[in-house]
N, C-alpha and C. Protein backbone atom coordinates (compact mmCIF):
# COMPACT_ATOMS: atom_id res chain seq x y z
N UNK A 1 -6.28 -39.46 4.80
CA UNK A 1 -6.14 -40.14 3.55
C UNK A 1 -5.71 -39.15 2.49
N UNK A 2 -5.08 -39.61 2.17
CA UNK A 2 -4.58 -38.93 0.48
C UNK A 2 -4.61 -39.80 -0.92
N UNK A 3 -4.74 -38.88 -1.78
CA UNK A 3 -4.53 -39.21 -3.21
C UNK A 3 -3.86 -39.50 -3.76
N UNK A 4 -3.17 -40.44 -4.34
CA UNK A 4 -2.11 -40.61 -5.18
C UNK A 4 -2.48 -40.48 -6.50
N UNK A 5 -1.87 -39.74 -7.11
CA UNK A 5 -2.05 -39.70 -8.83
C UNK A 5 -0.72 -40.35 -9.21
N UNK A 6 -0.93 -41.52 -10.19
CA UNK A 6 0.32 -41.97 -10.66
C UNK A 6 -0.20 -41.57 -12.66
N UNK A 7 0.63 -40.60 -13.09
CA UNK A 7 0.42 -40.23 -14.66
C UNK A 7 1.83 -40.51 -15.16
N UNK A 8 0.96 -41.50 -16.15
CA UNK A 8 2.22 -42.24 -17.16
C UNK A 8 2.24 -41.97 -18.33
N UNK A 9 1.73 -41.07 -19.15
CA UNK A 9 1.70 -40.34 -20.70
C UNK A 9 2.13 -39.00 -20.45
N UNK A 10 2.30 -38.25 -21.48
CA UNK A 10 2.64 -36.81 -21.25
C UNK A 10 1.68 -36.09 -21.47
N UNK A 11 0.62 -37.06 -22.13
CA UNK A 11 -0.86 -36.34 -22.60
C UNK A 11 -1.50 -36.45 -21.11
N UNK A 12 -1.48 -37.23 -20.04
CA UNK A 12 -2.07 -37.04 -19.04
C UNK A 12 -1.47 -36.39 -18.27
N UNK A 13 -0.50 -35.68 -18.24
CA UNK A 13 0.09 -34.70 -17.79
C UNK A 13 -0.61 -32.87 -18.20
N UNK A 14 -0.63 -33.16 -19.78
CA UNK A 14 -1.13 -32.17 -20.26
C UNK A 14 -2.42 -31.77 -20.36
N UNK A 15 -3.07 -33.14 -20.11
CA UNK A 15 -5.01 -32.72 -20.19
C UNK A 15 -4.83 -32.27 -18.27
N UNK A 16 -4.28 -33.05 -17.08
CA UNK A 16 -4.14 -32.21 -16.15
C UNK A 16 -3.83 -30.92 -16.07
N UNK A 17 -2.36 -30.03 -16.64
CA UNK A 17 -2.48 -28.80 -16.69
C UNK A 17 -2.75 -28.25 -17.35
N UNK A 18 -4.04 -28.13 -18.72
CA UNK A 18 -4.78 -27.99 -19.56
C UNK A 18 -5.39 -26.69 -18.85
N UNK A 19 -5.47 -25.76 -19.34
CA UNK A 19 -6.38 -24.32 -18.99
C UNK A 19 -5.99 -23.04 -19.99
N UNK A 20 -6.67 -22.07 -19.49
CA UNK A 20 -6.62 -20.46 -20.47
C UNK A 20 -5.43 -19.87 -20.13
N UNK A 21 -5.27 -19.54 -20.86
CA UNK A 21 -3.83 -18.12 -20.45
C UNK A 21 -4.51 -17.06 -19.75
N UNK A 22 -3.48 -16.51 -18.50
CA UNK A 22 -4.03 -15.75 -17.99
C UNK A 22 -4.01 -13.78 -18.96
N UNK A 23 -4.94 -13.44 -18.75
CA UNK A 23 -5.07 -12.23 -19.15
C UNK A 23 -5.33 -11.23 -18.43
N UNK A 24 -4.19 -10.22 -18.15
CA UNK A 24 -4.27 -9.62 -17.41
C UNK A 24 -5.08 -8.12 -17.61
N UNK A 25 -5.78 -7.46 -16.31
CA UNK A 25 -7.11 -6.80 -16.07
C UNK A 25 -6.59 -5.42 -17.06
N UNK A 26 -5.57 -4.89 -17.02
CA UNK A 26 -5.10 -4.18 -17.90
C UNK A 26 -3.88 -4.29 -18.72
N UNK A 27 -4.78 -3.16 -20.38
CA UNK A 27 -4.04 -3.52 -21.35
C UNK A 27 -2.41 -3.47 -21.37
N UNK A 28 -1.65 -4.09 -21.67
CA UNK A 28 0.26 -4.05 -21.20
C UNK A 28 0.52 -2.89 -21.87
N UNK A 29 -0.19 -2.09 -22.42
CA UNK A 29 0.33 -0.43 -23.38
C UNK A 29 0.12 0.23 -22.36
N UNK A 30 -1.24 -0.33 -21.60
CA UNK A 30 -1.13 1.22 -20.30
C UNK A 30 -0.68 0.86 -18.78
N UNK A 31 -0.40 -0.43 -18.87
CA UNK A 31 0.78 -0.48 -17.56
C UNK A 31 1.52 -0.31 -17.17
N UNK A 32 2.54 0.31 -17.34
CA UNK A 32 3.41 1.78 -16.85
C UNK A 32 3.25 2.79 -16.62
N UNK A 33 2.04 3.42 -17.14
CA UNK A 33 1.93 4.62 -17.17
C UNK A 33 0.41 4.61 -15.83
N UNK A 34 -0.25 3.59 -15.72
CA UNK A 34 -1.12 3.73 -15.04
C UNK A 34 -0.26 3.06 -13.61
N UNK A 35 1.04 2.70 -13.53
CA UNK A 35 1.54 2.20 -12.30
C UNK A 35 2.21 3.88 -11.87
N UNK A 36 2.80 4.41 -12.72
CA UNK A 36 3.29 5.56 -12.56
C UNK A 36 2.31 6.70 -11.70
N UNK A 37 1.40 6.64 -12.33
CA UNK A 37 -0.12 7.33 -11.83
C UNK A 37 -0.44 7.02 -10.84
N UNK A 38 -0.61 5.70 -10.40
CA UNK A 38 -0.78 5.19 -9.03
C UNK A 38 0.33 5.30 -7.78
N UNK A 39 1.78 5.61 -8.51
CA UNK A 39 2.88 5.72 -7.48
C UNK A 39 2.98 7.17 -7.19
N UNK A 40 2.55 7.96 -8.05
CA UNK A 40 2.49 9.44 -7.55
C UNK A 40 1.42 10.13 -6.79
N UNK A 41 0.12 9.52 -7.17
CA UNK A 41 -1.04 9.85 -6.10
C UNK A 41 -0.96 8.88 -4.83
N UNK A 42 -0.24 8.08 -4.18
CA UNK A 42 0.30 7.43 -3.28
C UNK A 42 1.26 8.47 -2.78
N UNK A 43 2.43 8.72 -3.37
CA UNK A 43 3.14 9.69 -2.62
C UNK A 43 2.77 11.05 -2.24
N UNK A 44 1.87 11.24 -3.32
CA UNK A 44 1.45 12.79 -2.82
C UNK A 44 0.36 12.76 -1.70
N UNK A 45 -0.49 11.34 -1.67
CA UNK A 45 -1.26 11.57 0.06
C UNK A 45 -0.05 11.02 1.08
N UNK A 46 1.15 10.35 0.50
CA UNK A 46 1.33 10.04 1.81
C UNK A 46 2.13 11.24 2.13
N UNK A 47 2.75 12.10 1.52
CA UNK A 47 2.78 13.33 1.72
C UNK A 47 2.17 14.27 2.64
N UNK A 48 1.01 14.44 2.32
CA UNK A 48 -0.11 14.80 3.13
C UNK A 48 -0.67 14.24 4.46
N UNK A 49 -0.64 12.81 4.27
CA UNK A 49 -0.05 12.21 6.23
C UNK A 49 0.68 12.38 6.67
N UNK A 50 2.05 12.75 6.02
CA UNK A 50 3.29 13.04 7.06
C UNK A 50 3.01 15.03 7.20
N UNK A 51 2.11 15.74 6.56
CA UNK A 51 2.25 16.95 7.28
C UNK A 51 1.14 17.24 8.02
N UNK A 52 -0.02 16.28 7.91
CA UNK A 52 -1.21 16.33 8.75
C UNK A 52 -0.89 16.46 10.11
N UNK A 53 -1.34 17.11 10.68
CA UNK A 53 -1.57 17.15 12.04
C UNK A 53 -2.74 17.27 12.74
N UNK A 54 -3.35 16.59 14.17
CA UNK A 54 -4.34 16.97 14.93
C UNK A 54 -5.17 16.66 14.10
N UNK A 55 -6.01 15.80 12.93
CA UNK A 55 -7.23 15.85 12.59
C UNK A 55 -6.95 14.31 12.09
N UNK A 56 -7.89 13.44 12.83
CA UNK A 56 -7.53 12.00 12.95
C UNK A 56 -8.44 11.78 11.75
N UNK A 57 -9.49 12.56 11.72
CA UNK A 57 -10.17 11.93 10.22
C UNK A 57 -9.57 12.51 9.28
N UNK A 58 -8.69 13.30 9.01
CA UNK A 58 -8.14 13.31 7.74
C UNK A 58 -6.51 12.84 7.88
N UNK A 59 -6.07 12.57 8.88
CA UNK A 59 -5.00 11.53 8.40
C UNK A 59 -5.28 9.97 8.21
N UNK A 60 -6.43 9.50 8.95
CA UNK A 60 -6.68 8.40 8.17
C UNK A 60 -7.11 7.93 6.77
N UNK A 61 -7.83 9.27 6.36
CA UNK A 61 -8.09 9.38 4.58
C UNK A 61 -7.34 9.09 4.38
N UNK A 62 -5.86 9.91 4.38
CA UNK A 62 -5.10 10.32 3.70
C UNK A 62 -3.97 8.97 3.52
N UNK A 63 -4.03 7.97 4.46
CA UNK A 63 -2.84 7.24 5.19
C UNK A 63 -3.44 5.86 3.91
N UNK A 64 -4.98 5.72 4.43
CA UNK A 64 -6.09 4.38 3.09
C UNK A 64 -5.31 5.11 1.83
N UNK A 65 -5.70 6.26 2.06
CA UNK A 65 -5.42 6.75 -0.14
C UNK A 65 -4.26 6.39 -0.39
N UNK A 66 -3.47 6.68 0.58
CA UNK A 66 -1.75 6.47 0.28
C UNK A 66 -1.40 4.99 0.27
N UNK A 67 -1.86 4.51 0.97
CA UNK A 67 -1.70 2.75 0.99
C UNK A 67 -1.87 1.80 -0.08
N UNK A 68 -3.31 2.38 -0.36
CA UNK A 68 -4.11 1.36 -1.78
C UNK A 68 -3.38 2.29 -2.99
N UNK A 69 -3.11 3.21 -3.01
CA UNK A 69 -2.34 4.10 -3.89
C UNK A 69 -1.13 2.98 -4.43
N UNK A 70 -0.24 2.86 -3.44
CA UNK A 70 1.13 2.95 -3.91
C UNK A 70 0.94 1.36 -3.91
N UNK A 71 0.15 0.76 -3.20
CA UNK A 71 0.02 -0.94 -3.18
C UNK A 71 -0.99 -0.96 -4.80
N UNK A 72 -1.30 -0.93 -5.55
CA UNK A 72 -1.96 -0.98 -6.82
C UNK A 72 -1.13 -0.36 -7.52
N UNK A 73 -0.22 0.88 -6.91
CA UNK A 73 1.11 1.10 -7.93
C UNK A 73 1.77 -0.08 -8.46
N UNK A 74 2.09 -0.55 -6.77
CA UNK A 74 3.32 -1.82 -6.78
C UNK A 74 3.30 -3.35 -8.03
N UNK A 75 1.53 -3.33 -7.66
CA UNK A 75 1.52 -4.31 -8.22
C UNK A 75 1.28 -4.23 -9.81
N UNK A 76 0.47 -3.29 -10.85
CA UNK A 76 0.48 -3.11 -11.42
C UNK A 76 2.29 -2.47 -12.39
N UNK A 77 3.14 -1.58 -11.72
CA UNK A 77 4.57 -1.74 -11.82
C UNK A 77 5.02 -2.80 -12.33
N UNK A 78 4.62 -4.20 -11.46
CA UNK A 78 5.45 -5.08 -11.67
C UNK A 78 4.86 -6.33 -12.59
N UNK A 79 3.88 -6.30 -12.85
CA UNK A 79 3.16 -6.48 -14.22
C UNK A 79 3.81 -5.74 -15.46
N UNK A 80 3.69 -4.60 -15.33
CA UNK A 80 4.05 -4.13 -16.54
C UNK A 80 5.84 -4.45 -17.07
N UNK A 81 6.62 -5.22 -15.57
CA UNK A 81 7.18 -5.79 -16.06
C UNK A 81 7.40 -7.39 -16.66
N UNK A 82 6.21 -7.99 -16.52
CA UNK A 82 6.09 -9.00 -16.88
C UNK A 82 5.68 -10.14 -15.58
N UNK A 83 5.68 -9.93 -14.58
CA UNK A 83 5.78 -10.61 -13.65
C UNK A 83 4.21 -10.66 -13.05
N UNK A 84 3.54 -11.65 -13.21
CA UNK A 84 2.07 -11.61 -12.72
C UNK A 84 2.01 -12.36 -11.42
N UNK A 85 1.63 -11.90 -10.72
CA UNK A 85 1.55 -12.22 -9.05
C UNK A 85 -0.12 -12.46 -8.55
């Protein structure tokens, strides 16, 4: 079974998509500079995984740091261009 909504005003349109603006977790003055921060400590461990050798617990540090690094770069980056995902 399904729902049918049949809305015939524009006000019942609008009390449906009625909600807050989203606000994002950081301020838009320091989102570039904190995506920047995040894309360079990303490259510099993943750096450090590509010269690791033979020590499986520290290339896996290194591989998490580099991952959540440059993935919290990415997304914060692209916030600061306007684009909220």
């Amino acid at each position: 079974m399904s729902a049918v909504f049949t809305l015939k005003t524009q006000d019942e349109v609008d009390a449906l998509w009625a909600g807050e603006a989203f606000a994002p977790a950081f301020a838009r003055s320091v989102q570039p500079a904190l995506a920047v921060l995040c894309m360079t400590v990303g490259l510099v461990y993943a750096a450090k995984y590509a010269v690791t050798r033979r020590a499986a617990g520290r290339e896996a540090l290194y591989a998490v740091v580099a991952s959540a690094a440059l993935g919290l770069g990415a997304v914060v980056g692209v916030q600061a261009l306007g684009l909220y995902l």
